[in-house]
Protein backbone atom coordinates (compact mmCIF):
# COMPACT_ATOMS: atom_id res chain seq x y z
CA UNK A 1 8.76 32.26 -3.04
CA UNK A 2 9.82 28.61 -2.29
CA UNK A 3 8.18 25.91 -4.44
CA UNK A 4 8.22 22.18 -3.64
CA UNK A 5 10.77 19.14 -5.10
CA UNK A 6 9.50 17.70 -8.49
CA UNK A 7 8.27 14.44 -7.90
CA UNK A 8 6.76 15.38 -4.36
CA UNK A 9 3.53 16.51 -2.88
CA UNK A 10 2.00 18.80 -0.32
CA UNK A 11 -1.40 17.93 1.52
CA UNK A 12 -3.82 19.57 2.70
CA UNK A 13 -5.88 18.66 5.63
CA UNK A 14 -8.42 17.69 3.57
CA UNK A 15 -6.89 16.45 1.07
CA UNK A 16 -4.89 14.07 3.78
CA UNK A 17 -8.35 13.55 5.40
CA UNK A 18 -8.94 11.64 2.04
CA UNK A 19 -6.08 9.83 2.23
CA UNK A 20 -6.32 8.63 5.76
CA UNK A 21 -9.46 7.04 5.09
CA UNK A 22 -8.17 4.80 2.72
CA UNK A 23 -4.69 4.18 4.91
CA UNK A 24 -7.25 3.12 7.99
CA UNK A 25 -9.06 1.48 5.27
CA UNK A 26 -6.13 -0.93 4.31
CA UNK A 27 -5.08 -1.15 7.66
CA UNK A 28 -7.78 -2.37 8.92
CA UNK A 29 -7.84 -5.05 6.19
CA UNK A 30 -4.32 -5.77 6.82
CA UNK A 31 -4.80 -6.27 10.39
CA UNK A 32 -7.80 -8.71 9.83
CA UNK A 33 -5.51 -11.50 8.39
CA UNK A 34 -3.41 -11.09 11.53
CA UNK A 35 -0.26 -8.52 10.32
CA UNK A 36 0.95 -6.64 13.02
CA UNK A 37 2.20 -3.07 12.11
CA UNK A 38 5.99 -1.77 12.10
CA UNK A 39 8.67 0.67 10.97
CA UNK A 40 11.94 1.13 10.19
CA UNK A 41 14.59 4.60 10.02
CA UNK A 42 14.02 6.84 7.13
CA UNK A 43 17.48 6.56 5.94
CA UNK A 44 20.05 3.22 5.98
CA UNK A 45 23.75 2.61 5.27
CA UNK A 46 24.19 2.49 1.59
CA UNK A 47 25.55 -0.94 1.20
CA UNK A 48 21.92 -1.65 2.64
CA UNK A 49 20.98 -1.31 -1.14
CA UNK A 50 23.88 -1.21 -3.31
CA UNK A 51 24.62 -5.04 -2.53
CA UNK A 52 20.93 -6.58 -2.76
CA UNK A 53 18.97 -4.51 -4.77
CA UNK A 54 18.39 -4.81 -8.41
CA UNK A 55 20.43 -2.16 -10.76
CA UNK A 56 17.25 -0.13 -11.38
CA UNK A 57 17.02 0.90 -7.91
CA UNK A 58 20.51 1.40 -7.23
CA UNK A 59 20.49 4.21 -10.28
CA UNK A 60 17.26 5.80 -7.82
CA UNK A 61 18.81 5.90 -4.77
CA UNK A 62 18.86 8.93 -2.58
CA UNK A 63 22.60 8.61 -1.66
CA UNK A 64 24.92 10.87 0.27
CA UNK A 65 27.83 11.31 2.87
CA UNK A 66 26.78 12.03 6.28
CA UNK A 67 29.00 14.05 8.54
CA UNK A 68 30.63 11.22 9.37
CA UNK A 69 32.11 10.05 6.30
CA UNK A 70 29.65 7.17 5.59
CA UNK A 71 27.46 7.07 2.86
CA UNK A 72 23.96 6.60 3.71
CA UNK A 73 20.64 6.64 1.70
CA UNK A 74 16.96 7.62 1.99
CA UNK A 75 15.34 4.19 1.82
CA UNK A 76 13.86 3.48 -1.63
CA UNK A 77 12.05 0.43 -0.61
CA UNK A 78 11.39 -1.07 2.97
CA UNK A 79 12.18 -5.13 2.79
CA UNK A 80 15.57 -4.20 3.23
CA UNK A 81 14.96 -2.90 5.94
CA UNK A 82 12.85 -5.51 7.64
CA UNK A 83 15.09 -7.91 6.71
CA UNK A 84 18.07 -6.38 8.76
CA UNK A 85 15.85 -5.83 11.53
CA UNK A 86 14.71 -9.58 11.17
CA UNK A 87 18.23 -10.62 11.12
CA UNK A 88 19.20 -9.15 14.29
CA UNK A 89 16.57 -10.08 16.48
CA UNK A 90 15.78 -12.89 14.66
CA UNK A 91 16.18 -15.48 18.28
CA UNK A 92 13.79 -13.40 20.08
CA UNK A 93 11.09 -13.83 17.56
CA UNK A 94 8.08 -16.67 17.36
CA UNK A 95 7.79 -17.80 13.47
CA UNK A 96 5.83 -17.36 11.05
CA UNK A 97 5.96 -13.03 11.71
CA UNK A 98 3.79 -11.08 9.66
CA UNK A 99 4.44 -7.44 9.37
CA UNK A 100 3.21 -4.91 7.80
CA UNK A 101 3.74 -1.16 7.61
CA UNK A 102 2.97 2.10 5.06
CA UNK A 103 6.27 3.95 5.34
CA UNK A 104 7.24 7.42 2.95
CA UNK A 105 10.11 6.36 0.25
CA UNK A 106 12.19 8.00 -1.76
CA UNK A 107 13.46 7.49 -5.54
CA UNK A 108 15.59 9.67 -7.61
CA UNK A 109 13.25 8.96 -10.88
CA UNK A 110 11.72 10.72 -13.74
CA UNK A 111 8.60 11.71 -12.05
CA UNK A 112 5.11 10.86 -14.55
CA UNK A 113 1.45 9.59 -13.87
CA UNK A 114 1.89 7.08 -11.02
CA UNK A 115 5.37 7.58 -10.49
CA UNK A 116 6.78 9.91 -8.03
CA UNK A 117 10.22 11.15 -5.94
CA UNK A 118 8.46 10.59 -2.63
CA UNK A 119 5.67 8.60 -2.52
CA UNK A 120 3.69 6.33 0.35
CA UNK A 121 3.66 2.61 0.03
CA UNK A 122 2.37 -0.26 2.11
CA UNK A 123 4.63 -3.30 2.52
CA UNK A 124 3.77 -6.64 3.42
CA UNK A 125 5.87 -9.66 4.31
CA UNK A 126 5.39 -13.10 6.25
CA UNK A 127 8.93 -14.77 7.28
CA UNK A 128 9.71 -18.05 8.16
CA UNK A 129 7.78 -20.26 6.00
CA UNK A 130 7.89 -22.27 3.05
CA UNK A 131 4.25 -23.64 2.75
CA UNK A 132 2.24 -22.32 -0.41
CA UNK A 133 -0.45 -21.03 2.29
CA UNK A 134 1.86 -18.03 3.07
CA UNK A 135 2.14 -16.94 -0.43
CA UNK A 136 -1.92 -17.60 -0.67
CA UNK A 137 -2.38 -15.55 2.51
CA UNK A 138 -0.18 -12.57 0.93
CA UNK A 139 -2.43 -12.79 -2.29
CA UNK A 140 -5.79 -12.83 -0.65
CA UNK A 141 -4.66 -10.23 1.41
CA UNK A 142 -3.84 -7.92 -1.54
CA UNK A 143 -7.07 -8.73 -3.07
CA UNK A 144 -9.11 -8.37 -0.12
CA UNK A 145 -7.70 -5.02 0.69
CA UNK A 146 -8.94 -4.15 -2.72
CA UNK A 147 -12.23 -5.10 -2.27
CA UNK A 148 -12.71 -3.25 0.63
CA UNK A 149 -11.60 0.21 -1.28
CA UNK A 150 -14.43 -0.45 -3.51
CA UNK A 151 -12.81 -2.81 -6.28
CA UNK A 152 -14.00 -5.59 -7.66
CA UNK A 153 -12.90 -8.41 -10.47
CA UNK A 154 -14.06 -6.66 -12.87
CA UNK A 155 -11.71 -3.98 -12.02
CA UNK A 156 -8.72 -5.84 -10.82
CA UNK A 157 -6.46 -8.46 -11.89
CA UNK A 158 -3.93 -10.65 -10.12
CA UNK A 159 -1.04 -12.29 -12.65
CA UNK A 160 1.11 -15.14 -11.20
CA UNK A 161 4.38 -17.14 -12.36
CA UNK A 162 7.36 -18.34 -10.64
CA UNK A 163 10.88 -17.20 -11.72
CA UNK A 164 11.83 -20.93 -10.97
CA UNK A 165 9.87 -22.06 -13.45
CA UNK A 166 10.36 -19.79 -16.35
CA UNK A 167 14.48 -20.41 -15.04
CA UNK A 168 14.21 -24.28 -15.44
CA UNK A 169 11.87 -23.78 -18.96
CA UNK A 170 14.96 -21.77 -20.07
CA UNK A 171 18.22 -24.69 -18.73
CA UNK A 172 15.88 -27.21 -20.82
CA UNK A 173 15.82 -25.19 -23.66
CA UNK A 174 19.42 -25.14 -22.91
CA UNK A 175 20.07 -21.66 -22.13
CA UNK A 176 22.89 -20.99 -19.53
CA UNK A 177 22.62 -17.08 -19.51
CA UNK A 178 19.12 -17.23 -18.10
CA UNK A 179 19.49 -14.24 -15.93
CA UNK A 180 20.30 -12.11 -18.80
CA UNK A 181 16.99 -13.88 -20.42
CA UNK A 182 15.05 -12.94 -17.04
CA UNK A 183 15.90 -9.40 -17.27
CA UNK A 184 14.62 -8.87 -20.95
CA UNK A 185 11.69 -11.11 -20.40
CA UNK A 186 10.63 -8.34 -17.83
CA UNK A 187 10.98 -5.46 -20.19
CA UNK A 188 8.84 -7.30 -22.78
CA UNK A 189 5.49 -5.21 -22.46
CA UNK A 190 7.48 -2.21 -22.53
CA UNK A 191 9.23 -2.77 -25.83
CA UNK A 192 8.25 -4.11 -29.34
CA UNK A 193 7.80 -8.12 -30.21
CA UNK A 194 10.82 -6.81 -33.41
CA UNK A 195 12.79 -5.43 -30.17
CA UNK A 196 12.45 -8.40 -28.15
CA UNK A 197 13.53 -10.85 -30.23
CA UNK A 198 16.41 -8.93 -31.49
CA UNK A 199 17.64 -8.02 -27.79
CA UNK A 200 17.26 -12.35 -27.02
CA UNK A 201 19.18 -12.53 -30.52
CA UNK A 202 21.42 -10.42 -29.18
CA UNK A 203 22.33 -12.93 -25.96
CA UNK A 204 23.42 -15.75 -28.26
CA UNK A 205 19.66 -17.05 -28.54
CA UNK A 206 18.87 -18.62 -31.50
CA UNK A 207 15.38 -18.74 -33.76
CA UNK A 208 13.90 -22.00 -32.02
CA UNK A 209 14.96 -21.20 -28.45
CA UNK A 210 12.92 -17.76 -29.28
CA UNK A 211 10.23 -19.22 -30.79
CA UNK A 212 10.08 -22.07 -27.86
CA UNK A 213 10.25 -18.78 -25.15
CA UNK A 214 7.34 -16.83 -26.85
CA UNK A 215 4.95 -19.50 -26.71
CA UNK A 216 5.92 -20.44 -23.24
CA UNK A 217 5.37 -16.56 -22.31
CA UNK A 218 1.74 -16.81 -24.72
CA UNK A 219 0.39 -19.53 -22.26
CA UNK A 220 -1.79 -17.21 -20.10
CA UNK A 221 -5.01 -18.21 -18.30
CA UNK A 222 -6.88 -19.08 -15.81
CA UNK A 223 -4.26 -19.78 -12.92
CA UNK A 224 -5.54 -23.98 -12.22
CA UNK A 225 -6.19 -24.72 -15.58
CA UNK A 226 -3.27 -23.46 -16.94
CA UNK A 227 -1.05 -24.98 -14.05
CA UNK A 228 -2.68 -28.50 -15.00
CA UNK A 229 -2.19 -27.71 -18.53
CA UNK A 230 1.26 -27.29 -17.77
CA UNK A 231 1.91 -30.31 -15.59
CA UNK A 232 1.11 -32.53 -18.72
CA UNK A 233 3.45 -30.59 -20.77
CA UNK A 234 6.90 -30.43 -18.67
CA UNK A 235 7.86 -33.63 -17.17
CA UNK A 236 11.24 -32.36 -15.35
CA UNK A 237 11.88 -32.31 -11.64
CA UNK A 238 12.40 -29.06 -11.01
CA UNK A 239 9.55 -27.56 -13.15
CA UNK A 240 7.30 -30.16 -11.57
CA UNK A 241 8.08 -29.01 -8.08
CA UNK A 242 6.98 -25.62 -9.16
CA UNK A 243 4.29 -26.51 -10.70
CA UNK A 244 2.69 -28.56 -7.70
CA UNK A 245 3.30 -25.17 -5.14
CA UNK A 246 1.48 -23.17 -8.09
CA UNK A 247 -1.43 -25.98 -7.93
CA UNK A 248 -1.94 -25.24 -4.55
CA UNK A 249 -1.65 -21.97 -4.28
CA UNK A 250 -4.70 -21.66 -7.19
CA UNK A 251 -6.91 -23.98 -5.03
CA UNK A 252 -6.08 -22.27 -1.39
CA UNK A 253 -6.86 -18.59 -3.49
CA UNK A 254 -10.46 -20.86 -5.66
CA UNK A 255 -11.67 -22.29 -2.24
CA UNK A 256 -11.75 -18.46 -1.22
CA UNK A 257 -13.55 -17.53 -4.06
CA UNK A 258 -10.79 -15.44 -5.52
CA UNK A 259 -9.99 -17.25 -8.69
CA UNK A 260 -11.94 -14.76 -10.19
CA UNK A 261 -9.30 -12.04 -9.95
CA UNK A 262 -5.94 -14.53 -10.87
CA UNK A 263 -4.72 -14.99 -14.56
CA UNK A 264 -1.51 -17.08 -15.10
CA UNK A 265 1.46 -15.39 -16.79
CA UNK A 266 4.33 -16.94 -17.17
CA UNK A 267 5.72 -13.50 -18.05
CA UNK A 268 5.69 -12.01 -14.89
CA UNK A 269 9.19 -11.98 -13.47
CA UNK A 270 9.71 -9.36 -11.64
CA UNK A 271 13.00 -6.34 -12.18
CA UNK A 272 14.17 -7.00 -8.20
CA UNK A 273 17.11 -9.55 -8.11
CA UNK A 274 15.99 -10.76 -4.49
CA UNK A 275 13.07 -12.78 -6.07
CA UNK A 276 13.39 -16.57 -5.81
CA UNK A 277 10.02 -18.35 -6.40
CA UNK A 278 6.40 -17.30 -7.21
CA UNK A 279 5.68 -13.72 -8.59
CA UNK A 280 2.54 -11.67 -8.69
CA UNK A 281 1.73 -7.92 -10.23
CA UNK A 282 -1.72 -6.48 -9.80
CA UNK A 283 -2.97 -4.42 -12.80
CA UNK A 284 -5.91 -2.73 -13.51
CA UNK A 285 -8.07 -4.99 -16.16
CA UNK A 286 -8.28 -1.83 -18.79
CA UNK A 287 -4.51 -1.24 -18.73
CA UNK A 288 -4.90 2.14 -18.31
CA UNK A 289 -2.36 2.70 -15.82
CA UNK A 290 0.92 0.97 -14.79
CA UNK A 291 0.86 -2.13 -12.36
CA UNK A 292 -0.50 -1.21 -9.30
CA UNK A 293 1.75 -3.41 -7.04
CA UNK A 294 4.08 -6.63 -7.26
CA UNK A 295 5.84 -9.02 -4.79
CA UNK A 296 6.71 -12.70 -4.85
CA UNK A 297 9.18 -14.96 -2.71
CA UNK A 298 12.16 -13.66 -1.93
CA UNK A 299 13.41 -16.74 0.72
CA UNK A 300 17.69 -15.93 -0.14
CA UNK A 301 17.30 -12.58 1.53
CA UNK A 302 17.95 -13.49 4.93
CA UNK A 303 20.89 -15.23 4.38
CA UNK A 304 22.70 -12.27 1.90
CA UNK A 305 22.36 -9.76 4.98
CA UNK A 306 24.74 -12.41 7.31
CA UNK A 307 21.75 -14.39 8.88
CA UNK A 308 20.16 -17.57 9.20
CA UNK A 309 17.89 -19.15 6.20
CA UNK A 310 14.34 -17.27 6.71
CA UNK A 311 11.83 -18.23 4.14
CA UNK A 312 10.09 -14.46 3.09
CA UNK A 313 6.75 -13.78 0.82
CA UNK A 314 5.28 -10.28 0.39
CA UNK A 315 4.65 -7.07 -1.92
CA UNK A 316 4.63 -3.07 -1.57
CA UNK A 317 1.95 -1.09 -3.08
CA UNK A 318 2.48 2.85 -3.67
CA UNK A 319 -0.07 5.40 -2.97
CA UNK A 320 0.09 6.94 -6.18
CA UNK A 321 -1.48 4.17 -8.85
CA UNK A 322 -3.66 3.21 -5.88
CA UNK A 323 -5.02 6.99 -5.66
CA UNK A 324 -5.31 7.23 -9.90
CA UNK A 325 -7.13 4.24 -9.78
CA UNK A 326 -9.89 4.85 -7.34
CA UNK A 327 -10.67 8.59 -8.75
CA UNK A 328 -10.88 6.76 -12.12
CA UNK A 329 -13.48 4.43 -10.89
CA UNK A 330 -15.22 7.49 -8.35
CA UNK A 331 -14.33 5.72 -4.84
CA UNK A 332 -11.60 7.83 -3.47
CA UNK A 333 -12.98 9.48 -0.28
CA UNK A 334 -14.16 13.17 -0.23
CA UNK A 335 -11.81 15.09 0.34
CA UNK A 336 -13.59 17.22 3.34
CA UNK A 337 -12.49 17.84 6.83
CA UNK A 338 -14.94 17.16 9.76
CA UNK A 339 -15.34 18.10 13.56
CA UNK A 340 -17.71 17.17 15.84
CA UNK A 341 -19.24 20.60 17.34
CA UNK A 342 -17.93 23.90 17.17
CA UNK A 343 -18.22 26.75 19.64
CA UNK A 344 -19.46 29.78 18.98
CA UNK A 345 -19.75 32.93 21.31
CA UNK A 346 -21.97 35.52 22.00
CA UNK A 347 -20.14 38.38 24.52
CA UNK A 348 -18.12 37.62 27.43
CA UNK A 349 -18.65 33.60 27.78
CA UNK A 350 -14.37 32.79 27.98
CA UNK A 351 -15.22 30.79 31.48
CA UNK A 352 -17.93 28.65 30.22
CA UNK A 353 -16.32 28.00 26.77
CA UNK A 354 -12.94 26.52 28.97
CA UNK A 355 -15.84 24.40 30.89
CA UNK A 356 -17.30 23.14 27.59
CA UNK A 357 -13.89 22.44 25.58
CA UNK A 358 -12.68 20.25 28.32
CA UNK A 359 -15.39 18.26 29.34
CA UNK A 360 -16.21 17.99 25.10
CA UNK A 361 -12.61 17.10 24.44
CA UNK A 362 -12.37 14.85 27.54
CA UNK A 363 -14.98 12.59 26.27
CA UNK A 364 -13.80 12.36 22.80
CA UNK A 365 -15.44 14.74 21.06
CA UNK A 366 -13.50 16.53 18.05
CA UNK A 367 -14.31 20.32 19.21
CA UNK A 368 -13.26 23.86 18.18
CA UNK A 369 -14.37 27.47 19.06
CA UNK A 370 -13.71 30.67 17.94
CA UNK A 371 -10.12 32.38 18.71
CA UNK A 372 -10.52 35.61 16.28
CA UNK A 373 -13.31 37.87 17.74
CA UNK A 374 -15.76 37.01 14.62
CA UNK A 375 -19.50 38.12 14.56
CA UNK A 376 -21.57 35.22 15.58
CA UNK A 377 -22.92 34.91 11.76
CA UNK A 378 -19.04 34.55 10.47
CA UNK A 379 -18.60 32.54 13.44
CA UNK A 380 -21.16 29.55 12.03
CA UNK A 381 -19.98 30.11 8.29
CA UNK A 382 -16.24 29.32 9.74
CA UNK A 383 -18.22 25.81 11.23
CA UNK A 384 -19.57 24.92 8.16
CA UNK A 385 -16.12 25.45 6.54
CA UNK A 386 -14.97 22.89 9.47
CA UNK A 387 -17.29 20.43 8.44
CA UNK A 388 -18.73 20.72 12.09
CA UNK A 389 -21.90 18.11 12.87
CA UNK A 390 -23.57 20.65 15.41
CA UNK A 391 -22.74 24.24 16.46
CA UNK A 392 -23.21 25.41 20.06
CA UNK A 393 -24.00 28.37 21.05
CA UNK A 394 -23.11 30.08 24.10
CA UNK A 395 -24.21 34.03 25.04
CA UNK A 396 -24.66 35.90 27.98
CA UNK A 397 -28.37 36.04 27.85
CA UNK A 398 -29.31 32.35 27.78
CA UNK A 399 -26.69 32.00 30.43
CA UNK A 400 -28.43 33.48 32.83
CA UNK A 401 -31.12 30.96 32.54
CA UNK A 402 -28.05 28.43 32.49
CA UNK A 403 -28.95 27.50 28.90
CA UNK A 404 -26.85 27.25 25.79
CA UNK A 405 -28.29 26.83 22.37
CA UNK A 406 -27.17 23.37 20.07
CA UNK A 407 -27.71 23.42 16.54
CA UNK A 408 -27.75 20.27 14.39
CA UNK A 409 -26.08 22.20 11.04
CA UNK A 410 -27.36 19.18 8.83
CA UNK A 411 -31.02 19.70 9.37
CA UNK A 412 -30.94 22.72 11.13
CA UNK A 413 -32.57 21.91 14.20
CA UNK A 414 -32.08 23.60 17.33
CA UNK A 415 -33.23 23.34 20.96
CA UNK A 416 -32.56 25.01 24.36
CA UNK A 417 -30.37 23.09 26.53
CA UNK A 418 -29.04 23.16 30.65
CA UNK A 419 -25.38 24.03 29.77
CA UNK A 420 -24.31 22.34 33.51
CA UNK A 421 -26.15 19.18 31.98
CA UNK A 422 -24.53 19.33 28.47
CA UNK A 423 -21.04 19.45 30.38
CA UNK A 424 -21.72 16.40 32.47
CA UNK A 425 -23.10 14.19 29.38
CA UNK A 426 -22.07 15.12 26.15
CA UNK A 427 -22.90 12.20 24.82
CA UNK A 428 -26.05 12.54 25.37
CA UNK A 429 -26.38 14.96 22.80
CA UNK A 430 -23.81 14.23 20.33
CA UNK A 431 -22.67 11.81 17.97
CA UNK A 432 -19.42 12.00 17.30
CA UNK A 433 -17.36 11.91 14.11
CA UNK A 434 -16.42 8.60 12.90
C-alpha cells in the first residue's frame, strides 16, 4: 500500500468543503478592494529563483532536469512569477494592477506545525506605484480578510518597519556590512539575546554599535506614536524620508479604524532579499504559533528580471498557520458536505428520475439519486450522509396519481406534490445550497 509524501496532504470532500469556504471567504474579501484574480505554471526555469530569491529558499527548492536538459523547479513562491509575467506584457497593461491569486507551492523543508512540503497560499501584489496608499491598501486588505474569517484585534496583530530605515540607523552608526546585520537581525526571535550579540560580535560590531542596535530594535509601539517618537530622534535625510511614508501609512490604516491591530517593530526585516522598503508580519497576539504571513515593498524586482522600473507592494499567506489558527479560536468551517435534494426510488421510476435530474440540475440545484439498487430506508440514510436539504421520493404508486413525495430532512416534513409541476418549478419548492 502507497502512502503519501511527508510534508503533504490528502482531502477529503469534506474536509475540502471546509476549506473552500474559507478560500471563497478570502476571495471574496480580496475582490472587494478591487484585486482581480490570476495564475501562473506550476513549475519555472530555475534561474527564476536561484538569481532573486533569498538563500533560504534556494536550499527549498524543488529542482530538477527536464527531458530537455534544463533545469526547472516547482515554484516555491509565486511573485516570481508575476513578476516575469508583468515584465513581458508589461505595455499592454493599465497601472496600478492588482492581482491576486491562491496557487499550491512547493518547498523541500523539514515539515512541523505550520510548515509543510506542499502547502496553499494566497498572494497579493499591487504594481506600479510608489504612494504609501498602496502599501495601506495591501495592509487593510490583510486585516480585513481576517476579520471576515472571524478574527479580531484581540486575536491578531500587524508589526511594521522599513528595511530602509533600520539600513540607514545602521550607515549612521557607521556600519558598512549592514546586510550581514539585516540577516541576523531577522533571526533574532529565534535565537538567544547571548547568541545575538555574539553572532553581531562576530561581524566586526563592537559593544556600543550593539548596544545602540538593541535599543533601536526595543522601540516597539503603537505604529503613529512611535513613528513621531522617532522623527524627533533621527534627524538624517534618508531616515526622515522613511519616516514620513511610515507617518502616512499609520494615519491612511487609523482613519480606517485599524490602528488597533498595528504595533511598530523596528525588528521586522524580513529573510527575502527582494525587499526594499516597508515590512509587515502578521502574528497571532498569544504567540502560539509562527507568523501567519509577511510581505513588504519589493519595488527592485522588476528591473532584476530585464524590465522596466515597476514599483511592487504585497504578501503571501499559507493555508497551514491560517487553518491552526482558526481551529484554535473554533471558526474553521464544519467540515460537512451538502446537496440540495436527493432522489430516492421506489420500483421501476428510471424515466421520471432522468426527467427530475435534468430539470433539478438545469436550474441549479445540487442533486443526486441512487445508482446501487438500495432499499428505500438505506436509500435516505445515504442522503443524510450527503448532507441533502430535502429527499424526494419517487414510486410507482404515487405516480399513478402523478405525485411524488418531498421531504424536508431538517424538520421532517413532508407533503404530496404534482411531479409534472415540481419539474417545471423547482424553485418553487427548494432552496438551494448556498
Amino acid at each position: 500500500m502507497f502512502e503519501r509524501l511527508r510534508g503533504t496532504r490528502d482531502f477529503l470532500p469534506n474536509e475540502m468543503a471546509a476549506r473552500k469556504k474559507v478560500f471563497s471567504s478570502i476571495k471574496k474579501s480580496v475582490e472587494e478592494f478591487g484585486f482581480f484574480e490570476t495564475d501562473t505554471p506550476a513549475i519555472e526555469l530555475f534561474e527564476l529563483y536561484s538569481i532573486k530569491s533569498g538563500e533560504e529558499i534556494i536550499e527549498e527548492l524543488y529542482a530538477f532536469e527536464d527531458k530537455g536538459g534544463r533545469m526547472i523547479s516547482l515554484r516555491p513562491e509565486l511573485t516570481p512569477s508575476v513578476v516575469r509575467v508583468l515584465v513581458s506584457r508589461a505595455k499592454e497593461l493599465s497601472f496600478p494592477v492588482k492581482w491576486y491569486s491562491i496557487p499550491r507551492l512547493w518547498r523541500y523543508e523539514r515539515p512541523q506545525s505550520g510548515r509543510l512540503r506542499e502547502f496553499y497560499q494566497l498572494n497579493i501584489d499591487i504594481f506600479g506605484s510608489e504612494d504609501p496608499r498602496a502599501d495601506t491598501e495591501v495592509i487593510s486588505c490583510a486585516i480585513k480578510l481576517l476579520c471576515d474569517l472571524g478574527f479580531d484585534e484581540s486575536d491578531i496583530e500587524v508589526r511594521i518597519s522599513d528595511r530602509r530605515m533600520l539600513q540607514e540607523f545602521l550607515l549612521d552608526l557607521g556600519i558598512k556590512n549592514y546586510h550581514d546585520v539585516l540577516k541576523i537581525i531577522d533571526k533574532r526571535e529565534k535565537i538567544t539575546e547571548r547568541d545575538f550579540k555574539e553572532m553581531l560580535l562576530g561581524i566586526g560590531l563592537d559593544d556600543n554599535q550593539i548596544k545602540e542596535i538593541e535599543v533601536f530594535l526595543n522601540s516597539k509601539g503603537g505604529l503613529l506614536k512611535s513613528i513621531e517618537g522617532l522623527s524627533g530622534a533621527y534627524q538624517g535625510e534618508g531616515i526622515s524620508k522613511v519616516i514620513d511614508s511610515l507617518k502616512k501609512i499609520a494615519q491612511n490604516l487609523n482613519d480606517r479604524g485599524y490602528e488597533k491591530f498595528i504595533t511598530f517593530d523596528p525588528s521586522i526585516v524580513r529573510g527575502l532579499d527582494y525587499y526594499t522598503g516597508m515590512v509587515f508580519e502578521v502574528h497571532d497576539r498569544k504567540r502560539e504559533f509562527r507568523a501567519l504571513f509577511g510581505g513588504g515593498r519589493y519595488d527592485n524586482l522588476a528591473e532584476l528580471f530585464g524590465g522596466e522600473h515597476i514599483s511592487a507592494v504585497g504578501f503571501g499567506m499559507g493555508d497551514a498557520v491560517l487553518e491552526l489558527m482558526m481551529r484554535r479560536k473554533n471558526i474553521w468551517p464544519e467540515e460537512k458536505v451538502e446537496i440540495d435534494l436527493f432522489i430516492a426510488t421506489i420500483g421501476d421510476v428510471e424515466k421520471e428520475v432522468s426527467k427530475a435530474l435534468t430539470s433539478l440540475r438545469n436550474n441549479g440545484f445540487k442533486v443526486d439519486f441512487d445508482i446501487m439498487g438500495r432499499n428505500l430506508s438505506n436509500q435516505m440514510k445515504f442522503a443524510n450522509k450527503l448532507g441533502a436539504k430535502s429527499l424526494l421520493i419517487i414510486g410507482e404508486r404515487d405516480l399513478k396519481e402523478g405525485n411524488v413525495t418531498l421531504r424536508d430532512l431538517k424538520s421532517g416534513e413532508e407533503s404530496k406534490v404534482s411531479l409534472k409541476e415540481f419539474i417545471s418549478s423547482p424553485s418553487k419548492y427548494l432552496t438551494k445550497v448556498l
